[in-house]
PDB file of N, CA and C in Angstrom:
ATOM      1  N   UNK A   1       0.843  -1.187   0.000  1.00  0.00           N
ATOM      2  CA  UNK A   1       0.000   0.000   0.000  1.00  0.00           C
ATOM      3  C   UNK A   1       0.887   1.249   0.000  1.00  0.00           C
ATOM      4  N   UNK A   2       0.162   2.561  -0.560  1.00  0.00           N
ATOM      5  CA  UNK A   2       1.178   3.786  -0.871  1.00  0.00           C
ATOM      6  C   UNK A   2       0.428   4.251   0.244  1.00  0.00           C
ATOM      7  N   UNK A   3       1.256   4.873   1.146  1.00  0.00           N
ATOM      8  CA  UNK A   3       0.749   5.575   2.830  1.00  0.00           C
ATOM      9  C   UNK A   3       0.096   7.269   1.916  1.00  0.00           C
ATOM     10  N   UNK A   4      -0.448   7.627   1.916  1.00  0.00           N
ATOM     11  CA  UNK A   4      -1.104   8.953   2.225  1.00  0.00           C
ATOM     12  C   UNK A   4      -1.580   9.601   2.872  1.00  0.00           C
ATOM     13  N   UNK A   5      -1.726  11.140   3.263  1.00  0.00           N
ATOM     14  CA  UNK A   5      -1.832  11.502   4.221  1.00  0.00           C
ATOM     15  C   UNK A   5      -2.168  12.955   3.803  1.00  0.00           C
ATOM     16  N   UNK A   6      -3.284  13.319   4.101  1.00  0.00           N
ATOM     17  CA  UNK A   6      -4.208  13.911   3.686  1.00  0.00           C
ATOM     18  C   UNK A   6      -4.571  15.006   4.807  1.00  0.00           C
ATOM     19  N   UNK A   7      -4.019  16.130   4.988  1.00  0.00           N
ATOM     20  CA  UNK A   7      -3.718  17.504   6.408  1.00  0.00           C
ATOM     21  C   UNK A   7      -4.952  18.628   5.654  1.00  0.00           C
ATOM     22  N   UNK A   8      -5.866  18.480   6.494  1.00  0.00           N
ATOM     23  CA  UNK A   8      -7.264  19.980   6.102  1.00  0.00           C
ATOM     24  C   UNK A   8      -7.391  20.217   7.451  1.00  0.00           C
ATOM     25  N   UNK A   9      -7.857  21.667   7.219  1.00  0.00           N
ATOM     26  CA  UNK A   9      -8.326  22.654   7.872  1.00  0.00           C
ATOM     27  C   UNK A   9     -10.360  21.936   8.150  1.00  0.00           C
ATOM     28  N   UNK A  10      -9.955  22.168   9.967  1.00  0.00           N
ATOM     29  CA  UNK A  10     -11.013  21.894  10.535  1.00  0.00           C
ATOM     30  C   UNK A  10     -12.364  22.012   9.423  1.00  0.00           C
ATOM     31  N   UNK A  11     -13.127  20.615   9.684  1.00  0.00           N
ATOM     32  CA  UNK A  11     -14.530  21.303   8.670  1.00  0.00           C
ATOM     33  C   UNK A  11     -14.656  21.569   6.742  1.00  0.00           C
ATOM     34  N   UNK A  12     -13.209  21.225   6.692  1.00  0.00           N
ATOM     35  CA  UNK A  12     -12.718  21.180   5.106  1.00  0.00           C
ATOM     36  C   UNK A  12     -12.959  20.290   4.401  1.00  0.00           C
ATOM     37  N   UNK A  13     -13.484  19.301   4.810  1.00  0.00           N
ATOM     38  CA  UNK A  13     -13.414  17.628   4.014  1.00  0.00           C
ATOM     39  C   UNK A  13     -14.241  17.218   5.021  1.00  0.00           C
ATOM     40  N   UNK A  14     -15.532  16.971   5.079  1.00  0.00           N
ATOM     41  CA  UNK A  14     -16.837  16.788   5.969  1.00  0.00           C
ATOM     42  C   UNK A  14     -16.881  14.802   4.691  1.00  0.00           C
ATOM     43  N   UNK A  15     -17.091  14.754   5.614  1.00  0.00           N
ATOM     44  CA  UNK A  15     -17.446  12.788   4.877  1.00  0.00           C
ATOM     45  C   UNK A  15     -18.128  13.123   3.693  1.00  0.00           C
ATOM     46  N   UNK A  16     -18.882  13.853   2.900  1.00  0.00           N
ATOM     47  CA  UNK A  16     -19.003  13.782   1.937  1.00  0.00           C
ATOM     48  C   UNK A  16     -18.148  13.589   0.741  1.00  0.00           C
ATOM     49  N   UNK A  17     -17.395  14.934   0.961  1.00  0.00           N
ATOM     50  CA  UNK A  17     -15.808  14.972   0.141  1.00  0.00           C
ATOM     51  C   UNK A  17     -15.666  13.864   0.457  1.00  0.00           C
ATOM     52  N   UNK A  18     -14.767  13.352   1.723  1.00  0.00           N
ATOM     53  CA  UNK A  18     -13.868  12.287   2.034  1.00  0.00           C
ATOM     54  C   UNK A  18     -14.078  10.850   0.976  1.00  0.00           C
ATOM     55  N   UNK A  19     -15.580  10.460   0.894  1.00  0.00           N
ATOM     56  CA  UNK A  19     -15.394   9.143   0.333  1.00  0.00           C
ATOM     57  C   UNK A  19     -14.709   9.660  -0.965  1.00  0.00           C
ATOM     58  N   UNK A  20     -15.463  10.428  -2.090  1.00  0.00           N
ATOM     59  CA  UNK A  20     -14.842  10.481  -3.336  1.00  0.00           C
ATOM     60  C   UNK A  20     -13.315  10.833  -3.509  1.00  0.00           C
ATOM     61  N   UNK A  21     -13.256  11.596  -2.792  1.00  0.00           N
ATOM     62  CA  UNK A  21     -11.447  11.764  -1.980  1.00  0.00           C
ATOM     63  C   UNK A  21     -10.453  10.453  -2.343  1.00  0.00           C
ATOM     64  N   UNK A  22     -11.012   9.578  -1.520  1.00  0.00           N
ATOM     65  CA  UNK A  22     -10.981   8.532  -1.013  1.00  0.00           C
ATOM     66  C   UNK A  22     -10.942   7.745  -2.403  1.00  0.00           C
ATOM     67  N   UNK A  23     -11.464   7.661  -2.957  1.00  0.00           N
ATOM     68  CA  UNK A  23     -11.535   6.368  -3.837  1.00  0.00           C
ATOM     69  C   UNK A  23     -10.806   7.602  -5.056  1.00  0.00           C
ATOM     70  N   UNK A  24     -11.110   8.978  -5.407  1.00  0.00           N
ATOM     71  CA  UNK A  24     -10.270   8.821  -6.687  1.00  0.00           C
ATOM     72  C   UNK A  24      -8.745   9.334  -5.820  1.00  0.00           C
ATOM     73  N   UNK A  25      -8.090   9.220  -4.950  1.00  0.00           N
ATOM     74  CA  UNK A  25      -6.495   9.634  -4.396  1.00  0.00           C
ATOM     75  C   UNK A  25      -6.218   7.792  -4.666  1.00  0.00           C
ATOM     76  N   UNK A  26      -7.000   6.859  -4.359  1.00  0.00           N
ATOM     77  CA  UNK A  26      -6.777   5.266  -4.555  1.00  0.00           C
ATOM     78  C   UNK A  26      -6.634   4.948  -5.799  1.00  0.00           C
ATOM     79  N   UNK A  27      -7.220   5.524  -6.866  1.00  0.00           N
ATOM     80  CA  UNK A  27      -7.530   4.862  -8.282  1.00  0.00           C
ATOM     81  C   UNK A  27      -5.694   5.378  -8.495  1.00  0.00           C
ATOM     82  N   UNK A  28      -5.521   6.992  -8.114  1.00  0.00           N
ATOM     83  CA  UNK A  28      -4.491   7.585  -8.776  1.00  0.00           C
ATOM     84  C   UNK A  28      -3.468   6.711  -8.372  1.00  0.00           C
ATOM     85  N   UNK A  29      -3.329   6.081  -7.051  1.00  0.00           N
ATOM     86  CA  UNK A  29      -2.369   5.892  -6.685  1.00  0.00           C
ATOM     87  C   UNK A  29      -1.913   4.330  -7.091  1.00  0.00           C
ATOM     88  N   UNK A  30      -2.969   3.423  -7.795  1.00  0.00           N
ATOM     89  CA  UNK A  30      -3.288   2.334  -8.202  1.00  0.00           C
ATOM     90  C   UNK A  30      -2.363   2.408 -10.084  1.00  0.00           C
ATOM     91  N   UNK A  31      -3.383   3.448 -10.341  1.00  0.00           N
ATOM     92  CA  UNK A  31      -2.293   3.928 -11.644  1.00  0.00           C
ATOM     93  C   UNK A  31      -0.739   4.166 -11.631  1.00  0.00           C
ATOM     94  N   UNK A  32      -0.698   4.976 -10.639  1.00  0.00           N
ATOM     95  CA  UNK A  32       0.741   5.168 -10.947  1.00  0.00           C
ATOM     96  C   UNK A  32       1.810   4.410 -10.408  1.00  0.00           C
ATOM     97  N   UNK A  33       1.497   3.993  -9.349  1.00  0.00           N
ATOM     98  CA  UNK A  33       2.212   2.939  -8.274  1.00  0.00           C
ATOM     99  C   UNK A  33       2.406   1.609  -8.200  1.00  0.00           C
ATOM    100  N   UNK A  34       1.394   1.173  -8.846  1.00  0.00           N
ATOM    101  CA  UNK A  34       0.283   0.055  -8.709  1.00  0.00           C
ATOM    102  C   UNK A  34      -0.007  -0.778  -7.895  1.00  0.00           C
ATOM    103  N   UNK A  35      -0.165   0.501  -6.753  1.00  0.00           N
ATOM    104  CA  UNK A  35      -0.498  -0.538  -5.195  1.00  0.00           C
ATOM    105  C   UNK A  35      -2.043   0.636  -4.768  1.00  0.00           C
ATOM    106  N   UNK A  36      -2.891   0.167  -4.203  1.00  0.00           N
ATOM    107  CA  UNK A  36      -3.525   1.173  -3.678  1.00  0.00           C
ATOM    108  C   UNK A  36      -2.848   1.999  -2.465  1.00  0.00           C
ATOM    109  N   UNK A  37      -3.969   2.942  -2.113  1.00  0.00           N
ATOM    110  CA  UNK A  37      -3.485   4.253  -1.121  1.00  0.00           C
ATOM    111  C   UNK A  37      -3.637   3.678   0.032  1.00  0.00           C
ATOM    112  N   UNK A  38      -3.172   3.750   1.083  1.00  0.00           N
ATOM    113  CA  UNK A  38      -3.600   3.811   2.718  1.00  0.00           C
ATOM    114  C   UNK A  38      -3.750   4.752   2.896  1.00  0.00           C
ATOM    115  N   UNK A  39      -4.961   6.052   3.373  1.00  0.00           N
ATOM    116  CA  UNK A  39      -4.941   6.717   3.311  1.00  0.00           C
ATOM    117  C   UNK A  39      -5.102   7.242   4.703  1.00  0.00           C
ATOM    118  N   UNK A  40      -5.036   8.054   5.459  1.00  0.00           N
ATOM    119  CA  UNK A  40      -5.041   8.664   6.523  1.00  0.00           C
ATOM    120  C   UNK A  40      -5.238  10.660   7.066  1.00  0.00           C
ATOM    121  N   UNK A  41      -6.491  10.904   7.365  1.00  0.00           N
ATOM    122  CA  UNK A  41      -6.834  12.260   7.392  1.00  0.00           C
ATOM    123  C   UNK A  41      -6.774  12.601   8.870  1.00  0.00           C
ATOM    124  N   UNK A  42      -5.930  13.871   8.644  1.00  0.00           N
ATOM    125  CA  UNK A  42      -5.403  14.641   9.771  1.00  0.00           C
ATOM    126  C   UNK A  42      -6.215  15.479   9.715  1.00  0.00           C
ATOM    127  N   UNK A  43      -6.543  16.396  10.537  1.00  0.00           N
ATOM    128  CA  UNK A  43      -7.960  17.538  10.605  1.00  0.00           C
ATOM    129  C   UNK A  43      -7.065  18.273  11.792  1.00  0.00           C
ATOM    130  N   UNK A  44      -6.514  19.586  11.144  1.00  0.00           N
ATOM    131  CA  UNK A  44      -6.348  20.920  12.012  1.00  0.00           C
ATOM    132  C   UNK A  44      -7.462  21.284  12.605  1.00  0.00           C
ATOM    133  N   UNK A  45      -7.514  21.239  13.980  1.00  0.00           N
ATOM    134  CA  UNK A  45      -8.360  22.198  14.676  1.00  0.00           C
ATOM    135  C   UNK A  45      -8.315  23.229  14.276  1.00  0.00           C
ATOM    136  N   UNK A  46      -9.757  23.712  14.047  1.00  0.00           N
ATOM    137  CA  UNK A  46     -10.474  25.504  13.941  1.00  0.00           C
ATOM    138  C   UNK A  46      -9.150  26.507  14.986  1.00  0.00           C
ATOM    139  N   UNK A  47      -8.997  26.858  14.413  1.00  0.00           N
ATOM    140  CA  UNK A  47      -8.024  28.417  14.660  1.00  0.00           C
ATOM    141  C   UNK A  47      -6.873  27.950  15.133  1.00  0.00           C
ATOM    142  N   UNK A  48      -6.138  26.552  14.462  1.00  0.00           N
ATOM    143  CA  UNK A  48      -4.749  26.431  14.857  1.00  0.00           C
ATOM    144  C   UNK A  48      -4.111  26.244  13.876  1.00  0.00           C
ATOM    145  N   UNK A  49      -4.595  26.636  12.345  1.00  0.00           N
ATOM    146  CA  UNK A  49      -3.480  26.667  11.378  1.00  0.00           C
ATOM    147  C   UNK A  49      -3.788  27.986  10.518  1.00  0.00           C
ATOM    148  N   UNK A  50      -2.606  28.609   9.941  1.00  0.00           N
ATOM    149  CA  UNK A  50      -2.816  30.367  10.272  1.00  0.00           C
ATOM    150  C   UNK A  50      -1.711  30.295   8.561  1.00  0.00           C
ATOM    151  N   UNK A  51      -2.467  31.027   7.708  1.00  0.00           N
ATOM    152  CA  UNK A  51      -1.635  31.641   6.368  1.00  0.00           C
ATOM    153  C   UNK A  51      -1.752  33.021   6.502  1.00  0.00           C
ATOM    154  N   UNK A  52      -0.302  33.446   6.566  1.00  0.00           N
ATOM    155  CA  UNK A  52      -0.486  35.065   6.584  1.00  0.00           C
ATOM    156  C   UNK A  52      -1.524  35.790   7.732  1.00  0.00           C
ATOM    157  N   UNK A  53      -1.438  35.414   8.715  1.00  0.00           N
ATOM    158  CA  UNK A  53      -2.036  35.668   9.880  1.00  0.00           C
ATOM    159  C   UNK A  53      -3.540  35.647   9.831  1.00  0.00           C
ATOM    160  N   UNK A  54      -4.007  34.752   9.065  1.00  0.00           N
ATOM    161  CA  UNK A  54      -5.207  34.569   8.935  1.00  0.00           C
ATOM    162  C   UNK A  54      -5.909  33.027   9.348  1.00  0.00           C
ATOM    163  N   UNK A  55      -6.308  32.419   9.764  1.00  0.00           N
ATOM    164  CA  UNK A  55      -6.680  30.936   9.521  1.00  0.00           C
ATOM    165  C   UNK A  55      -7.016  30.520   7.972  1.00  0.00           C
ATOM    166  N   UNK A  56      -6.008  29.437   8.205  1.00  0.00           N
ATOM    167  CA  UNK A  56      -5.343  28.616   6.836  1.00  0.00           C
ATOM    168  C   UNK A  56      -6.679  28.325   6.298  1.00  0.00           C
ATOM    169  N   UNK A  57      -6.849  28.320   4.740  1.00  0.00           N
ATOM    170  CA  UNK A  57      -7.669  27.133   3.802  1.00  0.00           C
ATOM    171  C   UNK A  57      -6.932  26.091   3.446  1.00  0.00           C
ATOM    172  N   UNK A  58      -5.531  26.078   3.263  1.00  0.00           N
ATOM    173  CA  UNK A  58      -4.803  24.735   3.025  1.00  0.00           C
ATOM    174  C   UNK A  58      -5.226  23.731   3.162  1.00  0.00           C
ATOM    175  N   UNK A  59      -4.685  22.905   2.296  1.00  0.00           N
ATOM    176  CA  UNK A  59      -4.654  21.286   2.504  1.00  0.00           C
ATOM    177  C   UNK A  59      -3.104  20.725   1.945  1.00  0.00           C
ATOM    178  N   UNK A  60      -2.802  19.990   2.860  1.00  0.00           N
ATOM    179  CA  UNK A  60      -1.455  19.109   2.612  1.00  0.00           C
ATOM    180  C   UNK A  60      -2.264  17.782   2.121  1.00  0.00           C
ATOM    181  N   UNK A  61      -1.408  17.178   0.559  1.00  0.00           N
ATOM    182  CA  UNK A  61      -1.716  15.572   0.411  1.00  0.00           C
ATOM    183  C   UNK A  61      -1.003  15.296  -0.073  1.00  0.00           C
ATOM    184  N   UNK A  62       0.255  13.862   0.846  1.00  0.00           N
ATOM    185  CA  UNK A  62       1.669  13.670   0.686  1.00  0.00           C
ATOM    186  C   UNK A  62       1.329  12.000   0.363  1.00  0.00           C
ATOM    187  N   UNK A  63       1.814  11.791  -0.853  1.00  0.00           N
ATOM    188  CA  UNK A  63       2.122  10.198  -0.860  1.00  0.00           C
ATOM    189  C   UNK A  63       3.808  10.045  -0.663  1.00  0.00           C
ATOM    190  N   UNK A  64       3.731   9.088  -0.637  1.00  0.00           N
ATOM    191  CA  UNK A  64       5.174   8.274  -0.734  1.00  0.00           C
ATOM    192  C   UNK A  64       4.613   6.956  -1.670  1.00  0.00           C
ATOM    193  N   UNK A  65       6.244   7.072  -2.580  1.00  0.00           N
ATOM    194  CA  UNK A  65       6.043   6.391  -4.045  1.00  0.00           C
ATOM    195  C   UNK A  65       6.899   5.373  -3.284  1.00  0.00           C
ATOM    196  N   UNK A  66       6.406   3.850  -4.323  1.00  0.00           N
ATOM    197  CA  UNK A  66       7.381   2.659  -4.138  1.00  0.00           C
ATOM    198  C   UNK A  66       8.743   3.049  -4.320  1.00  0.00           C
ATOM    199  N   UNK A  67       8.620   3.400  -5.816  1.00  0.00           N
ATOM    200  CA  UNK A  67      10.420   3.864  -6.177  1.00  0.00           C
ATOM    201  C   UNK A  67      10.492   5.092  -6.506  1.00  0.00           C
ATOM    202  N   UNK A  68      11.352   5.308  -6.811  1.00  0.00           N
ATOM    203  CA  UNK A  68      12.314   6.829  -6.786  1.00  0.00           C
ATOM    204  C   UNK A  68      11.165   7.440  -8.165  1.00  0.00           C
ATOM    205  N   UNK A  69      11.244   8.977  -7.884  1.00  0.00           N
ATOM    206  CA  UNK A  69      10.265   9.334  -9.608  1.00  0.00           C
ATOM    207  C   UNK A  69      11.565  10.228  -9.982  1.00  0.00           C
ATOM    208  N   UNK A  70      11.278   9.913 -11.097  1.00  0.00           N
ATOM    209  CA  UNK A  70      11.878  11.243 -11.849  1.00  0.00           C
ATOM    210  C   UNK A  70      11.171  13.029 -11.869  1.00  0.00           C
ATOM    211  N   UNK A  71      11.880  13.541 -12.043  1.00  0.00           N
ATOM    212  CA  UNK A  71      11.124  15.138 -11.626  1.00  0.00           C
ATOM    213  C   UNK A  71      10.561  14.776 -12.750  1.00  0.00           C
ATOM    214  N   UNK A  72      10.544  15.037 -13.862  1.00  0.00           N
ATOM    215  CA  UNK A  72       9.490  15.109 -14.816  1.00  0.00           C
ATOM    216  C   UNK A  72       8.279  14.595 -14.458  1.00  0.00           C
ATOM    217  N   UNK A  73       8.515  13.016 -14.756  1.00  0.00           N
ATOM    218  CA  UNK A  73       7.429  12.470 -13.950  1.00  0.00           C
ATOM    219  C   UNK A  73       6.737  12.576 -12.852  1.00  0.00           C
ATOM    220  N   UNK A  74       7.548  13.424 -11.723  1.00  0.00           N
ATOM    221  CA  UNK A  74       6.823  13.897 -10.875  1.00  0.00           C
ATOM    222  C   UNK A  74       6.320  15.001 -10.978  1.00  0.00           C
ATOM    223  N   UNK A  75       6.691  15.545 -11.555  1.00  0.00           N
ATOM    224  CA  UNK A  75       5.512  17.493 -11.524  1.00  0.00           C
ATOM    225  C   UNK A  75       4.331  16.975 -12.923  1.00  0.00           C
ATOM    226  N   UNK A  76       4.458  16.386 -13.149  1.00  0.00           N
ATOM    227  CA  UNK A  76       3.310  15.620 -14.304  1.00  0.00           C
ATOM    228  C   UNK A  76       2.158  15.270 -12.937  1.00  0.00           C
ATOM    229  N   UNK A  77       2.870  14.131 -12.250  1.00  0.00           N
ATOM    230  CA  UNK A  77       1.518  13.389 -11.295  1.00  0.00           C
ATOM    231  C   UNK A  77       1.745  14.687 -10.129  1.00  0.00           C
ATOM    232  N   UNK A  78       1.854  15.334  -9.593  1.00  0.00           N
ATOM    233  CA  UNK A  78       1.746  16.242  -8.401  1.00  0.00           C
ATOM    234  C   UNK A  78       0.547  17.455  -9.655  1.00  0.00           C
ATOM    235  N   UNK A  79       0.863  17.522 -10.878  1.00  0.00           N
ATOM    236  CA  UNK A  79      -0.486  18.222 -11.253  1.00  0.00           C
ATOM    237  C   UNK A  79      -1.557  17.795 -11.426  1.00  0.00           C
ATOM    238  N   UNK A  80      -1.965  16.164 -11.477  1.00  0.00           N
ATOM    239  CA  UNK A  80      -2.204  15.471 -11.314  1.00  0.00           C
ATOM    240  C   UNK A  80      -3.334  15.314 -10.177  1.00  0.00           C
ATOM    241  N   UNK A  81      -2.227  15.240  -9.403  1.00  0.00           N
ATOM    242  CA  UNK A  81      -2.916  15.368  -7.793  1.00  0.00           C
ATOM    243  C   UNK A  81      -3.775  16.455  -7.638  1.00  0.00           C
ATOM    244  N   UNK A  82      -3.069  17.550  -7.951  1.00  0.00           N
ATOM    245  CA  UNK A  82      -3.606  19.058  -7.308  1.00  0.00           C
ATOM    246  C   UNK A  82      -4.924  19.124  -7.832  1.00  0.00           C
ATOM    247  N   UNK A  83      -4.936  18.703  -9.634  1.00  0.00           N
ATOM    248  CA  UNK A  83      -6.126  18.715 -10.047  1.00  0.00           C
ATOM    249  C   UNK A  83      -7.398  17.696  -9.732  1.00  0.00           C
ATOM    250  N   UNK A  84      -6.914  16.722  -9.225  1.00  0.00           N
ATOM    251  CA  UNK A  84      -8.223  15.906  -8.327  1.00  0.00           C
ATOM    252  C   UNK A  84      -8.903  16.365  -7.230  1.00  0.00           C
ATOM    253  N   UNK A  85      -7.900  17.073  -6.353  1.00  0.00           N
ATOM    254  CA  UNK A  85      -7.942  18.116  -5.035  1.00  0.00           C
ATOM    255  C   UNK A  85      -8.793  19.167  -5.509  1.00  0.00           C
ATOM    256  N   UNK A  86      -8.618  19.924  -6.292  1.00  0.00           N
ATOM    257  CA  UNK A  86      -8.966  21.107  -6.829  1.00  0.00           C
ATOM    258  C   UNK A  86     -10.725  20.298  -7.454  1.00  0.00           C
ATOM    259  N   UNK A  87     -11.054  20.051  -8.142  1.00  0.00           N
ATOM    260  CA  UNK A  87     -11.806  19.275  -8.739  1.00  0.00           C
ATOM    261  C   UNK A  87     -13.133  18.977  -7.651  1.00  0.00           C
ATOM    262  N   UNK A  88     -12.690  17.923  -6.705  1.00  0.00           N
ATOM    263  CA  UNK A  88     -13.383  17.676  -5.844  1.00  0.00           C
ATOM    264  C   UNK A  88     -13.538  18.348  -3.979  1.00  0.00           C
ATOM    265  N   UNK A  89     -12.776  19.346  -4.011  1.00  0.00           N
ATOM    266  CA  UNK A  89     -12.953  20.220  -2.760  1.00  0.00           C
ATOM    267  C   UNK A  89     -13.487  21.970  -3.788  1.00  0.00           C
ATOM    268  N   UNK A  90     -13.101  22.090  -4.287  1.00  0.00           N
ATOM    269  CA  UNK A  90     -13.773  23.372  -5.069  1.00  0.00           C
ATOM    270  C   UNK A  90     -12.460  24.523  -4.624  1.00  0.00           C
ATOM    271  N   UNK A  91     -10.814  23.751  -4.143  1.00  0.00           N
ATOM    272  CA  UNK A  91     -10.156  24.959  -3.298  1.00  0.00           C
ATOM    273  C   UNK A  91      -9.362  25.141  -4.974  1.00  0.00           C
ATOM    274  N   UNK A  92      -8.176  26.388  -4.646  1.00  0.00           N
ATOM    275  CA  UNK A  92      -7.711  26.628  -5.475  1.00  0.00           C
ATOM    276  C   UNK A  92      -6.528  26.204  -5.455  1.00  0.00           C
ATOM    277  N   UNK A  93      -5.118  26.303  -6.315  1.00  0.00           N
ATOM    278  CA  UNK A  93      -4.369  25.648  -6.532  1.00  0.00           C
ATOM    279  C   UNK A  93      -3.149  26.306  -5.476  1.00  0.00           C
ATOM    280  N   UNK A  94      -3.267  27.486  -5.215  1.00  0.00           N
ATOM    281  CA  UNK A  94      -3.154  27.963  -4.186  1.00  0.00           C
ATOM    282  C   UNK A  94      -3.350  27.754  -2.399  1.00  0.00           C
ATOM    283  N   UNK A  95      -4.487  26.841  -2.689  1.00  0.00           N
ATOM    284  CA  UNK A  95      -4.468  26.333  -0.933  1.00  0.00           C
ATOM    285  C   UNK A  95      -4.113  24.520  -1.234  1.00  0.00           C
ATOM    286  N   UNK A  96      -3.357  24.510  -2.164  1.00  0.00           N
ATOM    287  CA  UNK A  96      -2.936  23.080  -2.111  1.00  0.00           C
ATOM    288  C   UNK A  96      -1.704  23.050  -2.160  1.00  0.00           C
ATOM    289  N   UNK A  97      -0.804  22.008  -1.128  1.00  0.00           N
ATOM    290  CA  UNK A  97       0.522  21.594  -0.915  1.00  0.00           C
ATOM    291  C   UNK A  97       0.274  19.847  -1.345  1.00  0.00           C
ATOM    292  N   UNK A  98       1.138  19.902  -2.171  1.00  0.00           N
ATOM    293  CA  UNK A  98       0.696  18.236  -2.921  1.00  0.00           C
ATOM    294  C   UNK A  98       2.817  17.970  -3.068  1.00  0.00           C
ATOM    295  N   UNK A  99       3.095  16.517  -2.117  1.00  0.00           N
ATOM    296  CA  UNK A  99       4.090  16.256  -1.976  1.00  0.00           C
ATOM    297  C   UNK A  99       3.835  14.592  -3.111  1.00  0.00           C
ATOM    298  N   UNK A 100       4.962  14.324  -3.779  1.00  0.00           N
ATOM    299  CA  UNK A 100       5.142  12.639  -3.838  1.00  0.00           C
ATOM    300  C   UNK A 100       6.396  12.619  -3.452  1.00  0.00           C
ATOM    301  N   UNK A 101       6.806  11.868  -2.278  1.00  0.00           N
ATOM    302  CA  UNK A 101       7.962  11.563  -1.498  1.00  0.00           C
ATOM    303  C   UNK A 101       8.771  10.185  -2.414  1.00  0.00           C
ATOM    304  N   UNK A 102       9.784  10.347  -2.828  1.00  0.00           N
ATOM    305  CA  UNK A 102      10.891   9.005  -2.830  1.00  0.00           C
ATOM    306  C   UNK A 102      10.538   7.881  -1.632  1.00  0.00           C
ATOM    307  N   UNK A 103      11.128   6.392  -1.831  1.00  0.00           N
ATOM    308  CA  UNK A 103      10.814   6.346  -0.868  1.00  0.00           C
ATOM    309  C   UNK A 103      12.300   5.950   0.125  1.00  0.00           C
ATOM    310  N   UNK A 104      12.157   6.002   1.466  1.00  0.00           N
ATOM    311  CA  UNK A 104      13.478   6.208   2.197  1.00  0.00           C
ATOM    312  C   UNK A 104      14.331   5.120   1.691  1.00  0.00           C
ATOM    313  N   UNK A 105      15.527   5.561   1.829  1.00  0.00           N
ATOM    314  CA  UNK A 105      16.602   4.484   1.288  1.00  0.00           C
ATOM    315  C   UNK A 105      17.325   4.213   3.156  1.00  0.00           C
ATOM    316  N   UNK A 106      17.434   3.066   3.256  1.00  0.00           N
ATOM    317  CA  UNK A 106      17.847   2.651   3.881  1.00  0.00           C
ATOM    318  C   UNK A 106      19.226   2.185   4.291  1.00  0.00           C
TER     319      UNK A 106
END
C-alpha cells in the first residue's frame, strides 16, 4: 500500500468529500504505483493553522512512491494530484501543498 496523508483545515473535508477523496487519491495511486493508497486524514483544529495571519484554507496531500520518480514524472503526477484536489474540494491551486515523497533508502 502507498501511505497517504491527507492535512485539512477543521470542517474542510466533511465525509461527503472524504469518500470520493478517497476512492479517486486510490484509483491515482493504483495507476501510478500500482499498489492502492492507505490513506489517513489529519484535521487541524479551527483556529490552529494560520496563512499570513489569517486561519489557513490549506490542505497538505503527501504520498510516498514505491520507487524513486523522476522530476518530470513527478511534476506531471503532483499536477495530477492538485487537479483531483482542486476538482473535488472546489479549493484553489493555491491552498494546495501536494508532496510525492521518494521512498526512504535505507
Amino acid at each position: 500500500m502507498i501511505r497517504c496523508m491527507c492535512l485539512v483545515q477543521a470542517g474542510q473535508a466533511p465525509e461527503a468529500k472524504k469518500v470520493p477523496l478517497q476512492h479517486l487519491l486510490n484509483g491515482f495511486s493504483e495507476r501510478t504505483f500500482g499498489q492502492g493508497a492507505d490513506i489517513h486524514w489529519v484535521s487541524v483544529p479551527e483556529r490552529s493553522g494560520f496563512t499570513a495571519a489569517k486561519p489557513s484554507t490549506s490542505s497538505i496531500v503527501s504520498m510516498s512512491a514505491a520507487e524513486p520518480v523522476e522530476q518530470e514524472t513527478r511534476a506531471a503526477l503532483l499536477t495530477e494530484l492538485c487537479d483531483i484536489w482542486m476538482r473535488e474540494t472546489g479549493c484553489s491551486l493555491n491552498e494546495i501543498v501536494a508532496v510525492i515523497n521518494d521512498p526512504k533508502e535505507d
